[in-house]
Protein backbone atom coordinates (compact mmCIF):
# COMPACT_ATOMS: atom_id res chain seq x y z
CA UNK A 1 16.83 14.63 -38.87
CA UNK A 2 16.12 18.06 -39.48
CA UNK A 3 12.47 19.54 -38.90
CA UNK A 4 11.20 22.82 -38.35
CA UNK A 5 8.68 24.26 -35.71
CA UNK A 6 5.43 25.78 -37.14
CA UNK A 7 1.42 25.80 -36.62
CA UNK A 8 -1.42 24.61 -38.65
CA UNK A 9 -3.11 26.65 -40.93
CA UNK A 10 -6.40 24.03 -41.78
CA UNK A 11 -7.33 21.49 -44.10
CA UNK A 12 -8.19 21.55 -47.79
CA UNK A 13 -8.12 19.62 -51.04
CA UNK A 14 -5.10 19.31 -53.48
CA UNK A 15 -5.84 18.37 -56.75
CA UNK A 16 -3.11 15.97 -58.38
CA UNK A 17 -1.90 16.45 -62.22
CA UNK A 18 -3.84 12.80 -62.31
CA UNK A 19 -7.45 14.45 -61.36
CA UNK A 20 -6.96 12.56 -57.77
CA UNK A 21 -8.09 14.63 -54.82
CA UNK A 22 -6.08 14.23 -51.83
CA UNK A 23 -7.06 15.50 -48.39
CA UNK A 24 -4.08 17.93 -47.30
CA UNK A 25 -3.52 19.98 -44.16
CA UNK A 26 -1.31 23.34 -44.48
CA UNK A 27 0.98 24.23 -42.65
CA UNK A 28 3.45 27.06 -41.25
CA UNK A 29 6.59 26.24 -40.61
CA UNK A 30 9.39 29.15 -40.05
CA UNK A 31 10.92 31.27 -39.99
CA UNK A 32 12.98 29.68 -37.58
CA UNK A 33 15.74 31.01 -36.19
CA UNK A 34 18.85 28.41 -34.82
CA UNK A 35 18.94 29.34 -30.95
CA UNK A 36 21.57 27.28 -30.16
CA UNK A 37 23.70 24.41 -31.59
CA UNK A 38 24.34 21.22 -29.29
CA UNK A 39 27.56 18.96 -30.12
CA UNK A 40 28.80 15.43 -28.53
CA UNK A 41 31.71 16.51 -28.15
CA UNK A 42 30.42 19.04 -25.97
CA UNK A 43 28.81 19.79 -22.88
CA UNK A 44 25.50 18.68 -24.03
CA UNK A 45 26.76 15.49 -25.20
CA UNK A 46 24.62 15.05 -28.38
CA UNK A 47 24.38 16.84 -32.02
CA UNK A 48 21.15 18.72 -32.14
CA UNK A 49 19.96 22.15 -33.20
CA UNK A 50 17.48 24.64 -30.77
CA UNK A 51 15.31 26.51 -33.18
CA UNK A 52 12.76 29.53 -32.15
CA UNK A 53 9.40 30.33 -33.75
CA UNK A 54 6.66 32.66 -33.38
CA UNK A 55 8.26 35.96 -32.75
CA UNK A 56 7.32 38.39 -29.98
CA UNK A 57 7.94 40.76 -27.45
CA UNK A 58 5.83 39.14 -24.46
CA UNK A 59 8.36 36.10 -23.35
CA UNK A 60 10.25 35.60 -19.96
CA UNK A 61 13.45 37.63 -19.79
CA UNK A 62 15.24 34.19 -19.56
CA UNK A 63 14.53 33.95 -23.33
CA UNK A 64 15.14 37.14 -24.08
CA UNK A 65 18.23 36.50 -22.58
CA UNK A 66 18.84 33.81 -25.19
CA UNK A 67 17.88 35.74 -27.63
CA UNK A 68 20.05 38.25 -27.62
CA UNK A 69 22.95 36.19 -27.31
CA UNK A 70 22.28 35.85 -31.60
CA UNK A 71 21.15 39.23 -31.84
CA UNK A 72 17.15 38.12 -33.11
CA UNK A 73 13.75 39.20 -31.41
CA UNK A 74 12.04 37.24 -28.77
CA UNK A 75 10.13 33.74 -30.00
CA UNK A 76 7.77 32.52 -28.21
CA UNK A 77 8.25 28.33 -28.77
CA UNK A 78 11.29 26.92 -28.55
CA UNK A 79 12.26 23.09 -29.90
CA UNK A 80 15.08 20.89 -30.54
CA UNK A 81 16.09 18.86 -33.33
CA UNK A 82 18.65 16.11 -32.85
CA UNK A 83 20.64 15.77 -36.04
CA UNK A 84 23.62 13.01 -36.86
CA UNK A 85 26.00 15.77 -37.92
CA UNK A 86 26.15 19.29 -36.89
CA UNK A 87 27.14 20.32 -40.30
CA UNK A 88 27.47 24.06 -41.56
CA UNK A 89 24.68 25.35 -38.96
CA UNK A 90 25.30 28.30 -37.31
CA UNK A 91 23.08 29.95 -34.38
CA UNK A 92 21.37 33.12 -35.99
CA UNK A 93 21.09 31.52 -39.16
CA UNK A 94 17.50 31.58 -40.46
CA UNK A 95 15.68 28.09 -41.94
CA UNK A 96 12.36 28.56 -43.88
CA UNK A 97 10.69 25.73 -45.31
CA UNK A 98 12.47 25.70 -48.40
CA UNK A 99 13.93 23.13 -45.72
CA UNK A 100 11.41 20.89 -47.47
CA UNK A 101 10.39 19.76 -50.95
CA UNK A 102 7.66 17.97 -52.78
CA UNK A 103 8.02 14.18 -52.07
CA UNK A 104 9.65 13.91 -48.82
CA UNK A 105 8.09 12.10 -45.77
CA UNK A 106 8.05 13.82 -42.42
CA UNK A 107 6.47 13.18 -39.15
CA UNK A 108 4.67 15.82 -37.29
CA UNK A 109 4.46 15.69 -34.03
CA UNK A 110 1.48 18.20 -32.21
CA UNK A 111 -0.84 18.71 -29.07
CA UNK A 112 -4.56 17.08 -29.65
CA UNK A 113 -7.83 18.88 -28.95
CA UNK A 114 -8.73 19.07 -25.36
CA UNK A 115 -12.03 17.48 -24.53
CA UNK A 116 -12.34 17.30 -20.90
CA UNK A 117 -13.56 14.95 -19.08
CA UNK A 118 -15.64 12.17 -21.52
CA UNK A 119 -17.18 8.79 -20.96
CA UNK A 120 -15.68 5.20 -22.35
CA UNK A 121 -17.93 5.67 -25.79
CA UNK A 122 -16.48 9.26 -27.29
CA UNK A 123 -12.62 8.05 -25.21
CA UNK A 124 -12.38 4.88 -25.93
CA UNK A 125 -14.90 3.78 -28.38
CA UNK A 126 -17.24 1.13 -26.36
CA UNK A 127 -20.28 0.52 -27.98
CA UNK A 128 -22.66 0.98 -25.10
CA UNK A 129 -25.14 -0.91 -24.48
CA UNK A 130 -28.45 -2.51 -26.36
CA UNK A 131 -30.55 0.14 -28.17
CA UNK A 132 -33.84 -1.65 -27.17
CA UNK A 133 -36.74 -1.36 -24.79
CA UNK A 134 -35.46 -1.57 -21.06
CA UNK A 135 -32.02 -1.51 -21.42
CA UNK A 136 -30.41 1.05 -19.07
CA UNK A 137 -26.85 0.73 -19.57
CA UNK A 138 -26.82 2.61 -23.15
CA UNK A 139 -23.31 4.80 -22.60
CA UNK A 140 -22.10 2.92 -19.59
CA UNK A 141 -19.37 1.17 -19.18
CA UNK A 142 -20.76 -2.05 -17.87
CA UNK A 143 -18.99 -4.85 -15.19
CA UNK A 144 -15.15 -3.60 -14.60
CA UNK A 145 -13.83 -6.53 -12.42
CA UNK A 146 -15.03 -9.51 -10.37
CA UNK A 147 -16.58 -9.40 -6.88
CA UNK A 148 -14.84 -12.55 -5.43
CA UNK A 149 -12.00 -12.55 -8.02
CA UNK A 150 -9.72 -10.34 -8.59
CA UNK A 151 -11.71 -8.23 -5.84
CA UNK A 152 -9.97 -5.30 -7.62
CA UNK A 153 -9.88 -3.31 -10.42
CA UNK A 154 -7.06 -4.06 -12.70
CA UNK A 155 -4.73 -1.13 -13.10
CA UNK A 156 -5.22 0.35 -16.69
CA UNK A 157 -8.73 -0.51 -17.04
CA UNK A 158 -10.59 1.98 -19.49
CA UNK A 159 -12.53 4.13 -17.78
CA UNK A 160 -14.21 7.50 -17.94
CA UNK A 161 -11.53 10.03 -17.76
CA UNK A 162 -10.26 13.10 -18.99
CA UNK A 163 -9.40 12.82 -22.52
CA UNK A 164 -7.43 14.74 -25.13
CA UNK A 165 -4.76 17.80 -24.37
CA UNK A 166 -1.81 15.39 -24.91
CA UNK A 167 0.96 15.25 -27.12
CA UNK A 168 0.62 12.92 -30.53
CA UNK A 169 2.97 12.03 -33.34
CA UNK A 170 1.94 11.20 -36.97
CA UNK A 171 4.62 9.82 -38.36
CA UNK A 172 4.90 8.90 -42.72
CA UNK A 173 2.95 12.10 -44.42
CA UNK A 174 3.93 12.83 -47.29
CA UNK A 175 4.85 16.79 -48.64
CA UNK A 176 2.58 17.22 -51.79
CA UNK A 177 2.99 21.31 -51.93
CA UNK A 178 5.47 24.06 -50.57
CA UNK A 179 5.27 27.61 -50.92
CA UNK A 180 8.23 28.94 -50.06
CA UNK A 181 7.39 32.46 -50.32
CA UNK A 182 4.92 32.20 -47.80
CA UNK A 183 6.73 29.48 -45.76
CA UNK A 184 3.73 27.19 -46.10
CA UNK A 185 3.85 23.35 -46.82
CA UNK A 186 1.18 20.84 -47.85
CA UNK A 187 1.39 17.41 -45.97
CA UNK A 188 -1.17 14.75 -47.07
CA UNK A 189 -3.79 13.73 -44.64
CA UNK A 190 -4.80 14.99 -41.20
CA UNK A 191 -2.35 16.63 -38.70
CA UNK A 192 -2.76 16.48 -34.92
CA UNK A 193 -4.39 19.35 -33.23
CA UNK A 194 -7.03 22.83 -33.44
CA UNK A 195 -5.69 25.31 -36.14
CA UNK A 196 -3.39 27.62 -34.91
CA UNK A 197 -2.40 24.85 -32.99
CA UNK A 198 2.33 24.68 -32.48
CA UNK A 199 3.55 21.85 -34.63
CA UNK A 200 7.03 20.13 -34.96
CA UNK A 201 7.82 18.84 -38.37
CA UNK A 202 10.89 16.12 -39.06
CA UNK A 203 11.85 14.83 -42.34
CA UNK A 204 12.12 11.04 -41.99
CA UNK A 205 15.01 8.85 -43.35
């Protein structure tokens, strides 16, 4: 389906014509210009567009390269968007996020805060331990195997560890607002990631 790369702006609060409040995140998105277009019955093998975002001087010469194979400036983020049927898209042509429109249900897709390295309570959510007199195993993680069986830890076991810094996808918000003049849109609910943060939206079927 068709999506566009952008970055989060922050959260506020949308007020519905009903007098509901609904949590809302805004977003970014475009302009993005189409890099390249991908066909099956091509090289590449499958239908997808390659769109650019965030423009600016200070990229590799490789993309530059790319870039001025459509005649547009250098982007720095680069993302592709596997579509059913190439359709009238052309590389150089420029989507905004008039791309979207009140109502329509997208998944965003985004890179979650780093945290470095955390303990099983703040990763994983244990409980820790009794909150009473003596106890000294308040944030630990407790037994993680058997001495005389298994004799090992079982791969997978959750464990302290570095947490965060990876990719997530939240899939089913829902587009409340869209500016297109200012090529901002208003999803409902939390997005993955810091503001400022690169974020790929997709309409879903």
């Amino acid at each position: 389906m068709i999506g566009l790369i952008g970055r989060k702006i922050g959260m506020t609060q949308i007020y519905k014509e009903t007098g509901e409040v609904c949590p809302a995140t805004a977003l970014e998105v475009g302009p993005c210009p189409i890099v390249q277009i991908k066909k099956s019955d091509g090289k590449d093998g499958y239908n997808a567009i390659k769109l650019g975002f965030w423009e600016s001087e200070k990229i590799s010469k490789p993309l530059k390269g790319i870039m001025s194979k459509i005649g547009k400036p250098g982007h720095k983020v680069m993302g592709e968007f596997h579509l059913d049927e190439i359709g009238n898209f052309e590389a150089g042509a420029v989507l905004k996020a008039d791309v979207f429109q009140v109502g329509d249900i997208v998944s965003i897709k985004g890179t979650i805060k780093g945290r470095g390295f955390s303990g099983v309570i703040k990763r994983h959510g244990f409980h820790g331990g009794d909150a009473s007199h003596g106890c000294r195993s308040n944030r630990v993680p407790g037994s993680i195997s058997g001495s005389s069986d298994p004799s090992r830890v079982y791969k997978g076991k959750k464990m302290p560890g570095h947490y965060g810094a990876s990719n997530m996808t939240i899939r089913g918000l829902e587009v409340i607002m869209v500016d297109p003049d200012k090529n901002l849109i208003f999803v409902k609910g939390a997005v993955p990631g810091p503001r400022q943060g690169i974020v790929y939206v997709t309409k879903q079927e």
